[in-house]
C-alpha atoms as a PDB file:
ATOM      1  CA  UNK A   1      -1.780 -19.315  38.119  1.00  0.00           C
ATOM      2  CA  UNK A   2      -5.613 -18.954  37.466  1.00  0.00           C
ATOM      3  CA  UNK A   3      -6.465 -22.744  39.221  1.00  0.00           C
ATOM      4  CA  UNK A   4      -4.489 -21.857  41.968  1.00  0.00           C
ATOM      5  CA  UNK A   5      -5.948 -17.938  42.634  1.00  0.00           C
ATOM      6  CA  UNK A   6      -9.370 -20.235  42.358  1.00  0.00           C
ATOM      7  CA  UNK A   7      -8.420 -23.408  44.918  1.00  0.00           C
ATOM      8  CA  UNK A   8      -7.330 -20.790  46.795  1.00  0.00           C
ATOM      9  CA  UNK A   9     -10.604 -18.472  46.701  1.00  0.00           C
ATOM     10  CA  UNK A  10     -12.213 -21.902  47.431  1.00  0.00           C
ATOM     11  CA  UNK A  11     -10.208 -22.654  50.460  1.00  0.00           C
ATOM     12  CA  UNK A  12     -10.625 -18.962  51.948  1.00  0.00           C
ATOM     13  CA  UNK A  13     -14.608 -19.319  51.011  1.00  0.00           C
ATOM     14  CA  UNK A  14     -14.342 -23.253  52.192  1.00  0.00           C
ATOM     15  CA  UNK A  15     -13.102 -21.644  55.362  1.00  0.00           C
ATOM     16  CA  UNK A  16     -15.291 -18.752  55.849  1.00  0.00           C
ATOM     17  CA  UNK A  17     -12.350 -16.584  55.914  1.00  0.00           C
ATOM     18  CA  UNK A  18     -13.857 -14.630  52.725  1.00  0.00           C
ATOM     19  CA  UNK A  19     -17.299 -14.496  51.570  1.00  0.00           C
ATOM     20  CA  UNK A  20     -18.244 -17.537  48.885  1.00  0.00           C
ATOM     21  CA  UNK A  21     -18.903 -15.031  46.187  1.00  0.00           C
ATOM     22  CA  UNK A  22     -15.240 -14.204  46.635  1.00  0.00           C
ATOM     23  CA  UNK A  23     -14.731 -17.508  44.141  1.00  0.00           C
ATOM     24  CA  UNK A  24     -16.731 -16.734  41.024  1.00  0.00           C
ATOM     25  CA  UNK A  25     -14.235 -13.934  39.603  1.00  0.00           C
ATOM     26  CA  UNK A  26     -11.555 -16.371  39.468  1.00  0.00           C
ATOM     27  CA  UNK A  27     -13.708 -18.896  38.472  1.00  0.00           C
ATOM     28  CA  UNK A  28     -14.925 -16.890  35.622  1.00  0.00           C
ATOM     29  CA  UNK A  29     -12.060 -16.010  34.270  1.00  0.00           C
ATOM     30  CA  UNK A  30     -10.427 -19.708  34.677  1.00  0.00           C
ATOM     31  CA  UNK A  31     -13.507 -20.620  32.403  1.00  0.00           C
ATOM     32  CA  UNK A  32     -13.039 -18.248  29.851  1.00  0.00           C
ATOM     33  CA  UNK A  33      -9.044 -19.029  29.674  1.00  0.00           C
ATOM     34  CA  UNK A  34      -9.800 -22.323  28.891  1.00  0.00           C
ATOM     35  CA  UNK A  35     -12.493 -21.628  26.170  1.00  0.00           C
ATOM     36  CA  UNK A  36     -10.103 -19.485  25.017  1.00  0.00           C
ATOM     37  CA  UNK A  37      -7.424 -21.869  24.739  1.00  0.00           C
ATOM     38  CA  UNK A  38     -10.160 -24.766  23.105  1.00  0.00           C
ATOM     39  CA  UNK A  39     -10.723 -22.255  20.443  1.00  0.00           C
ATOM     40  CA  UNK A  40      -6.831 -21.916  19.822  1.00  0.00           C
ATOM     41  CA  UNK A  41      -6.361 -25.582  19.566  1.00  0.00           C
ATOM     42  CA  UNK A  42      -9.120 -26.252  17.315  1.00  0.00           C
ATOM     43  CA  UNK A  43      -7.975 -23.240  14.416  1.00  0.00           C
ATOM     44  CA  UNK A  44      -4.340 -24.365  15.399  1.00  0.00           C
ATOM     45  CA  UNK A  45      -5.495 -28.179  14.103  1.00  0.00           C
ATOM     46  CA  UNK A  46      -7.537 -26.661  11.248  1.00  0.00           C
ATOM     47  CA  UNK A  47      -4.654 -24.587  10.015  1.00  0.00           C
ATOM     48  CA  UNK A  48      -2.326 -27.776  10.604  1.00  0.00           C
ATOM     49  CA  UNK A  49      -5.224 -29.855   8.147  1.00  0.00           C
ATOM     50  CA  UNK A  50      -4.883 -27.561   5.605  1.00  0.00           C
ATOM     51  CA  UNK A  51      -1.554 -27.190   5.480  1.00  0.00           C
ATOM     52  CA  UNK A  52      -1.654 -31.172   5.094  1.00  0.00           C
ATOM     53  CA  UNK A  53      -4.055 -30.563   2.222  1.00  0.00           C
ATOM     54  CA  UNK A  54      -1.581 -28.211   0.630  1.00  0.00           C
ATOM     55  CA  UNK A  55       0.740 -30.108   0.523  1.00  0.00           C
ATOM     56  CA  UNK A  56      -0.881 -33.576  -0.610  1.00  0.00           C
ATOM     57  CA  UNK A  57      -2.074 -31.665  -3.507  1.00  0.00           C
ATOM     58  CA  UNK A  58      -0.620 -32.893  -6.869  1.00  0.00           C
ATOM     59  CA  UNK A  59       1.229 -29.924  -8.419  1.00  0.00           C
ATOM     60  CA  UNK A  60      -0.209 -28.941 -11.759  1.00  0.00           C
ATOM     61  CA  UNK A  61       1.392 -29.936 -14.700  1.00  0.00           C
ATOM     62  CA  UNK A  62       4.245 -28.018 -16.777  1.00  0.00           C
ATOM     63  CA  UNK A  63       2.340 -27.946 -20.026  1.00  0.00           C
ATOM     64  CA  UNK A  64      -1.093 -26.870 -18.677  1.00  0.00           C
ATOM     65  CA  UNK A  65      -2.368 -23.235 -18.747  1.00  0.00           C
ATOM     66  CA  UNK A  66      -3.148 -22.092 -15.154  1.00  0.00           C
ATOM     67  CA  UNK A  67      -6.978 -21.198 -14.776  1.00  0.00           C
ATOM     68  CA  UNK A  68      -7.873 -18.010 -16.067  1.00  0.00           C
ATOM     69  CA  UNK A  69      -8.471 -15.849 -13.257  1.00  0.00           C
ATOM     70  CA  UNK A  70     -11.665 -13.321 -14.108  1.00  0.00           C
ATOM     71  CA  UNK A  71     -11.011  -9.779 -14.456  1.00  0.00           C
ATOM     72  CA  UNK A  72     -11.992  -7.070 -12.432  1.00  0.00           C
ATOM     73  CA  UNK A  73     -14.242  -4.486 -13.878  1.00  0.00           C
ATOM     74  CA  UNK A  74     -12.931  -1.271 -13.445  1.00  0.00           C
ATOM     75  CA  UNK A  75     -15.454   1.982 -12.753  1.00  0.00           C
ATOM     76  CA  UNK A  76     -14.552   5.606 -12.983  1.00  0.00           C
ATOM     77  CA  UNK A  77     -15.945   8.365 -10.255  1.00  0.00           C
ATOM     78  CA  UNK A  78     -16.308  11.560 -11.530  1.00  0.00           C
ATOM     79  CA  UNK A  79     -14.766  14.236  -9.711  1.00  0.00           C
ATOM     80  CA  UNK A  80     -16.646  16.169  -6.686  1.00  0.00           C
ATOM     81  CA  UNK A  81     -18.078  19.442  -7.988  1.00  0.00           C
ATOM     82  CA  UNK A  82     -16.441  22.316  -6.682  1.00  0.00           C
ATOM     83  CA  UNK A  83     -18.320  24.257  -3.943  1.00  0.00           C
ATOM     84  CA  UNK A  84     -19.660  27.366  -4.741  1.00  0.00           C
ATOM     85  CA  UNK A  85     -17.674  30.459  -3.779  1.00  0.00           C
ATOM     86  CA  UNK A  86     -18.398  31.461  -0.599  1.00  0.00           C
ATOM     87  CA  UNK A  87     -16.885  34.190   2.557  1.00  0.00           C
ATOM     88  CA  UNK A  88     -15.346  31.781   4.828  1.00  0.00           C
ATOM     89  CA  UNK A  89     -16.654  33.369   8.598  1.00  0.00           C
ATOM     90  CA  UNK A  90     -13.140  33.820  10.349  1.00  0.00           C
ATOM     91  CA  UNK A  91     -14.433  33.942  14.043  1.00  0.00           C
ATOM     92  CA  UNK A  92     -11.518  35.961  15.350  1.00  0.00           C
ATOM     93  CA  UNK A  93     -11.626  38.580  12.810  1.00  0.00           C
ATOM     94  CA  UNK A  94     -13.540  41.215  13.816  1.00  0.00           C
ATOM     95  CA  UNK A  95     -11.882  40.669  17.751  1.00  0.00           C
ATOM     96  CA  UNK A  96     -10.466  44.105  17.843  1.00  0.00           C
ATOM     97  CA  UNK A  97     -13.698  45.542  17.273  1.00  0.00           C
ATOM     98  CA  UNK A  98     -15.661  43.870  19.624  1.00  0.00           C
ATOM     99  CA  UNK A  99     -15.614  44.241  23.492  1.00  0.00           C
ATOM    100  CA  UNK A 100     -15.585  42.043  26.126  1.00  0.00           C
ATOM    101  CA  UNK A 101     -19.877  41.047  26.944  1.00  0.00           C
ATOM    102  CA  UNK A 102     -21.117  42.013  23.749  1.00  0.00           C
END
């Protein structure tokens, strides 16, 4: 769909029937579909290689300890102090007592 909107930009530019900037939007975005798709194909072959990998590797054997995997450190936070006590301003509190302007 993209080539054709731009062969056909080309042919109403080619023509003079639009102006010849009337060809780089779908040019532009023709070029950045197909970057777009080179990038897909390239993780879409390095995912396929490592799935290879995965599964060319020997399996480890039935007797052998797995790896020991490090362990996290855990940290305790100490609790926010408490704000101090303080008359929460309630804006609409005193709105029978004022008037309208002052």
């Amino acid at each position: 769909m993209l080539v054709g909107l731009a062969i056909g930009s080309g042919v109403l530019a080619g023509t003079k029937l639009a102006a010849w900037w009337v060809v780089i939007p779908p040019s532009v975005m023709l070029l950045v579909y197909l970057l777009l798709l080179r990038a897909a194909a390239k993780t879409d072959a390095e995912r396929r290689e490592r799935a290879r990998i995965r599964r060319a590797a020997p399996a480890r054997a039935p007797g052998r300890p797995a790896a020991a995997v490090p362990h996290a450190q855990v940290i305790t936070i100490p609790a926010a102090p408490e704000p101090a006590e303080e008359g929460i301003y309630d804006q609409y509190a005193d709105a029978k007592l004022r008037a309208v302007g002052d």
